[in-house]
Protein backbone atom coordinates (compact mmCIF):
# COMPACT_ATOMS: atom_id res chain seq x y z
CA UNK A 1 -67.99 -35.01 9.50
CA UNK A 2 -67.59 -32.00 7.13
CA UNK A 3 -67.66 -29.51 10.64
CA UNK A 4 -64.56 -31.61 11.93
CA UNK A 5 -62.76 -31.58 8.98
CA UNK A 6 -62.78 -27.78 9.32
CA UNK A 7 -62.25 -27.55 12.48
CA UNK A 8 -59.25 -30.19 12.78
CA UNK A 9 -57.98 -27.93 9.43
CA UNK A 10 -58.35 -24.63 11.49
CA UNK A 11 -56.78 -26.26 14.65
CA UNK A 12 -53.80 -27.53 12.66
CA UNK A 13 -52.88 -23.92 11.52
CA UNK A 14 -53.54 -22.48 14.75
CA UNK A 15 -50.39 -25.17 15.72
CA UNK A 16 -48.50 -23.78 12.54
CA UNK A 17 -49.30 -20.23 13.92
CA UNK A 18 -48.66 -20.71 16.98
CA UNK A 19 -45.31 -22.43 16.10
CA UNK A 20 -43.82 -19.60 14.15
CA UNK A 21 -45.06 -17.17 16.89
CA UNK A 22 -42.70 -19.04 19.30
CA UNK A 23 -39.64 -19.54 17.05
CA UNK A 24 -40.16 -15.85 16.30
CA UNK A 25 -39.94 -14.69 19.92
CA UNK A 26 -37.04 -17.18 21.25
CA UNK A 27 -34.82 -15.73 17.61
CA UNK A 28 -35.71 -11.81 18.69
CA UNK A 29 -34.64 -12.98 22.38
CA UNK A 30 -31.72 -14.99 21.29
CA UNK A 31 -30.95 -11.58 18.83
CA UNK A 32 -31.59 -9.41 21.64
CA UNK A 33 -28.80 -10.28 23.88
CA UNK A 34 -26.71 -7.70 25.52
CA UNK A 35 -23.07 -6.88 23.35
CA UNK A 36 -19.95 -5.05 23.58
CA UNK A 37 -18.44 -3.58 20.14
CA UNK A 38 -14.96 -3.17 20.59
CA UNK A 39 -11.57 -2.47 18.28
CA UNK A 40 -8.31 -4.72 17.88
CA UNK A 41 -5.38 -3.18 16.29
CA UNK A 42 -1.83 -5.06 14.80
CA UNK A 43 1.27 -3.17 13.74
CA UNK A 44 4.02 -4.69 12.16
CA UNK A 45 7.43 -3.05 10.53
CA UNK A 46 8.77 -4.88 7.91
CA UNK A 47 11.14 -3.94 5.09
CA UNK A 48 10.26 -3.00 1.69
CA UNK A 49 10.71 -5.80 -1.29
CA UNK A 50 10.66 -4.17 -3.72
CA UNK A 51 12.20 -0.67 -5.21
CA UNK A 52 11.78 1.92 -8.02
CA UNK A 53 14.75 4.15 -8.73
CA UNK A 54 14.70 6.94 -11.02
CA UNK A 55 18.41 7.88 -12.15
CA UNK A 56 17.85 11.59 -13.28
CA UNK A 57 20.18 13.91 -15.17
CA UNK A 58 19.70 16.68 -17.55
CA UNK A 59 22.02 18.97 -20.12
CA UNK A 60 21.71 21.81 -22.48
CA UNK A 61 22.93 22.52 -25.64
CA UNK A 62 22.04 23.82 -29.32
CA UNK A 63 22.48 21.20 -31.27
CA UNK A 64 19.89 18.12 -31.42
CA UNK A 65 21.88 15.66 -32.82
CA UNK A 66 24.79 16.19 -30.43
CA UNK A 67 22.63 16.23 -27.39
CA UNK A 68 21.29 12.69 -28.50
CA UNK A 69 24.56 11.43 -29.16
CA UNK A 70 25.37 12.70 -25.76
CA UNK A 71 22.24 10.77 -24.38
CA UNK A 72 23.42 7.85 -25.85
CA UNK A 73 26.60 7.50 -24.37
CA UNK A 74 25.73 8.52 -20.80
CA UNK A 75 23.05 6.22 -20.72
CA UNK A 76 25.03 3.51 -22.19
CA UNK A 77 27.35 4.42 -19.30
CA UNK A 78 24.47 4.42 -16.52
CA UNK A 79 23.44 0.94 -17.92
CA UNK A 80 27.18 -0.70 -17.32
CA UNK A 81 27.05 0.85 -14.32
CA UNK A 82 24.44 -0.97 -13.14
CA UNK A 83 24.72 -3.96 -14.93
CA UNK A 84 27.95 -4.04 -13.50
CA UNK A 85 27.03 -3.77 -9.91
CA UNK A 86 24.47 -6.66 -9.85
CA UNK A 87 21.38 -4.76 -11.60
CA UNK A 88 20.16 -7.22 -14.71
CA UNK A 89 19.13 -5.57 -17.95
CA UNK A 90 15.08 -6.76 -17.29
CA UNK A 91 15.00 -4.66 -14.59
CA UNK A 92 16.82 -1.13 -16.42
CA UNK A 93 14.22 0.60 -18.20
CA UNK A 94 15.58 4.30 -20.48
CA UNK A 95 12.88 6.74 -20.69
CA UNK A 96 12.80 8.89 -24.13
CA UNK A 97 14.33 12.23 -23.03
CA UNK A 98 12.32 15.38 -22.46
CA UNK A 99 13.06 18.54 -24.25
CA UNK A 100 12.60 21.97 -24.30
CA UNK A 101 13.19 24.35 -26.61
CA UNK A 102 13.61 27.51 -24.60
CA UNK A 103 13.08 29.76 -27.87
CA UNK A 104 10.03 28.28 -28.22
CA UNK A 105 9.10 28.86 -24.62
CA UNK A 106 6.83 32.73 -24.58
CA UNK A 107 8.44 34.51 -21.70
CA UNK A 108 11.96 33.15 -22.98
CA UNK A 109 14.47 36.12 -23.42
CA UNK A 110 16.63 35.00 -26.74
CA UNK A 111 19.86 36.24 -24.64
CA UNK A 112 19.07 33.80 -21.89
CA UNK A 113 18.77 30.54 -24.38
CA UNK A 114 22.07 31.73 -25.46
CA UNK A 115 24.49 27.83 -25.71
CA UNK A 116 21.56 26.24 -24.01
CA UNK A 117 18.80 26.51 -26.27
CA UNK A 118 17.27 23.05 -25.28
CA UNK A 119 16.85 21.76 -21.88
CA UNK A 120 17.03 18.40 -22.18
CA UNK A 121 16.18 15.52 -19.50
CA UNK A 122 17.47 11.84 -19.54
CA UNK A 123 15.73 9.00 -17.09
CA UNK A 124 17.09 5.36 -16.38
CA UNK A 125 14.62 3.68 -14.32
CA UNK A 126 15.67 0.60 -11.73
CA UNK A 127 12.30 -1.78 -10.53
CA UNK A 128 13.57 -4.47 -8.63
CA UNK A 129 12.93 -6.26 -5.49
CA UNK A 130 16.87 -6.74 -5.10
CA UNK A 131 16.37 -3.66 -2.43
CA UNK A 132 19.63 -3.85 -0.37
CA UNK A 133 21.58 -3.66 -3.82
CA UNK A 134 20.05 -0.60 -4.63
CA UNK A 135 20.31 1.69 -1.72
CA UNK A 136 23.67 0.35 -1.89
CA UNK A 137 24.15 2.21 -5.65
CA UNK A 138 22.44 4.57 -4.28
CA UNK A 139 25.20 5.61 -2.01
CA UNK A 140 27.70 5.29 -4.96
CA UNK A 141 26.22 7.53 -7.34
CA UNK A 142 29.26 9.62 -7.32
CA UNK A 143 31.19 7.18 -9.47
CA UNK A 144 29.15 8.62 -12.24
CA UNK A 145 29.95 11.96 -11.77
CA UNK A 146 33.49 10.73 -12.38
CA UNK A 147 32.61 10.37 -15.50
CA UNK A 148 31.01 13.32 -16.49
CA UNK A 149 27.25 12.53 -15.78
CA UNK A 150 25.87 14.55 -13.22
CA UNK A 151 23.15 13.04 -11.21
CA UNK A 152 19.76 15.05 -10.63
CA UNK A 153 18.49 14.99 -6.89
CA UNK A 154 15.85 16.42 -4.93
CA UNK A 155 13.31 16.11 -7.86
CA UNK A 156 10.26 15.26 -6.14
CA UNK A 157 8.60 13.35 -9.19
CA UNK A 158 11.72 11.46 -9.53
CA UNK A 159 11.77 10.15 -5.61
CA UNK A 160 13.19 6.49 -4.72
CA UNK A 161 9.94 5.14 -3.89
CA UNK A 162 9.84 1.86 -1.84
CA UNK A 163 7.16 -0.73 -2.19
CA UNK A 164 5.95 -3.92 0.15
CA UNK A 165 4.01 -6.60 -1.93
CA UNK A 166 3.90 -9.21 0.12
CA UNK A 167 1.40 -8.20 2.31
CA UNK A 168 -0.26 -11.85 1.88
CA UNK A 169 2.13 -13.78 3.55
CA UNK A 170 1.47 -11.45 6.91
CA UNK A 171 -2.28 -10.90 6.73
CA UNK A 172 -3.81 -13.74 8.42
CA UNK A 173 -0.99 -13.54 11.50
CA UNK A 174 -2.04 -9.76 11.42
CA UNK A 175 -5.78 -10.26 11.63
CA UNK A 176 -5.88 -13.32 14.52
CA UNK A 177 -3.47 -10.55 16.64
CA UNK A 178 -5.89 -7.89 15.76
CA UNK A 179 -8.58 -10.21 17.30
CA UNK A 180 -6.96 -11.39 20.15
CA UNK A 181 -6.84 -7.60 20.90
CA UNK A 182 -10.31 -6.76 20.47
CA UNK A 183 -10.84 -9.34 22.70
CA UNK A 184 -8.43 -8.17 25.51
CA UNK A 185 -10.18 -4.85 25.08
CA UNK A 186 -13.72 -6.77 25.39
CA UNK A 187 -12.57 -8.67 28.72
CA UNK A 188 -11.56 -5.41 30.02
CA UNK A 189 -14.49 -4.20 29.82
CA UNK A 190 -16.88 -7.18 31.11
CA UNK A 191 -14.45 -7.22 34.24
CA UNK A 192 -15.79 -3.70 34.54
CA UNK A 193 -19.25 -4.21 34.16
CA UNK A 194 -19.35 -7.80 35.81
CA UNK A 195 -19.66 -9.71 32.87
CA UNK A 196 -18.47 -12.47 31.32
CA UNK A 197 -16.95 -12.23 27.38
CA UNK A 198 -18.97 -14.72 25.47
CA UNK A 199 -18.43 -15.51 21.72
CA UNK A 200 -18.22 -13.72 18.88
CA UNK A 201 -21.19 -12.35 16.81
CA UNK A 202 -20.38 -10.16 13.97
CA UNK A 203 -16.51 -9.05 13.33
CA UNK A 204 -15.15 -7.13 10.23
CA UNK A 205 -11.81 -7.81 8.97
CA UNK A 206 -10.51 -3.90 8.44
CA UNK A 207 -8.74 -1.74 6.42
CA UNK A 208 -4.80 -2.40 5.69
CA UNK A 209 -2.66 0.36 5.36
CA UNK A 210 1.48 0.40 4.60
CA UNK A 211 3.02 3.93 5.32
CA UNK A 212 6.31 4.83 5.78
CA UNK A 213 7.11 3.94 9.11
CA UNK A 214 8.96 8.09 9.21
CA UNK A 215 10.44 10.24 6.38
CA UNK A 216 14.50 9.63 7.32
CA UNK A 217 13.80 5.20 5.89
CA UNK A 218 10.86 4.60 3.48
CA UNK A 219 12.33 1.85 2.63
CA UNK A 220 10.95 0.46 6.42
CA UNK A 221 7.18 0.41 6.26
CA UNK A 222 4.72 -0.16 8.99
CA UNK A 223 1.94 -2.18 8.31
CA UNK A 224 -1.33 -1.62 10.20
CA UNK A 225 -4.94 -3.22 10.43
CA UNK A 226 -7.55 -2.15 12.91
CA UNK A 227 -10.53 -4.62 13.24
CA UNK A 228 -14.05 -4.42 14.61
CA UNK A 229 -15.81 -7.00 16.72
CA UNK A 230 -18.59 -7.38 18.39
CA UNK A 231 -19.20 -10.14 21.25
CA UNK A 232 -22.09 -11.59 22.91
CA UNK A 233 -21.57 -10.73 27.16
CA UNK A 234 -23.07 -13.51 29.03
CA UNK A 235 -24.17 -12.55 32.64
């Protein structure tokens, strides 16, 4: 009786062996099936929602406390303008000026800083997502000039720079076109081969990236995301 126990005990994980053995090979055969690796891609423009606008100028002068009186009423005067044309005060942010003293400056030759001794530079910063409003100020600049503030441009760290933050609202439209590519691409290629496109077995979402769609509009961005799938082919 004691023999049969053993053996009945060495038959039953002989089954249990044998069992894995076979669940084993049908997984590697199931894993093992021919696939196709292919990229889907989805481009969108869309406009920018929201803005940064740096409203540069800059003046000289010797004396300090004129200068900041100066500041004070050209930036009071920057502030109406915008207020004026639509701008709330939550969105104006006044930097505190920058100033050099040109005397204290190494290389400085006394005669140069002569009437300009300090250099001074004044920033009123826009953020808004009212976009349209500002490129539309942006265009009318000039009214300051009428009175007496002279607008700095070119600056390259003080550039209009154009933002899209909504990129949420666009993402999953973006990634089921993206994957409707890759699977174009992936049918393509199994008409080639003589095979049929079968479903899906391992896809990666991919990288978003918003660029300018050229340098002449930032404020039109193109939004791209390229996507990598891989699908079973089915003979």
């Amino acid at each position: 009786m004691k023999h049969l126990r053993i053996e009945a005990a060495i038959l039953a994980a002989g089954l249990l062996l044998l069992g894995i053995c076979l669940y084993l090979g049908v997984t590697n055969l199931t894993d093992s099936r021919r696939v196709v690796n292919v990229h889907g891609v989805s481009e969108r423009e869309v406009k920018a929602d929201h803005v940064i606008w740096p409203i540069v100028y800059k003046t000289t002068g010797n004396d300090l406390q004129a200068l900041y009186e100066e500041l004070r009423v050209k930036n009071e005067k920057i502030k109406q303008f915008l207020v004026q044309n639509g701008i709330s005060e939550k969105e104006i942010t006044v930097s505190a000026p920058q100033i050099i003293d040109l005397l204290a400056e190494r290389y400085t030759n006394p005669a140069e800083a002569a009437g300009r001794r300090y250099n001074v530079t004044a920033v009123t910063t826009v953020a808004t997502g009212n976009v349209e409003k500002v490129e539309a100020l942006i265009n009318r600049v000039g009214e300051l000039l009428q009175q007496g503030i002279a607008i700095s441009a070119g600056d390259w760290q003080n550039e209009v720079k154009y933002e899209f933050n909504a990129l949420e609202t666009i993402k999953p439209a973006m990634i089921e076109e993206a994957t409707k590519d890759a699977r174009r691409a992936a049918e393509q290629f199994g008409k080639d081969s003589g095979s049929e496109i079968g479903k899906i077995q391992h896809a990666d979402q991919g990288y978003f990236s918003i660029e300018d769609r050229d340098k002449y509009t930032p404020s039109i961005k193109t939004v791209r995301v390229v996507t990598n799938v891989t699908f079973y082919l089915d003979n």
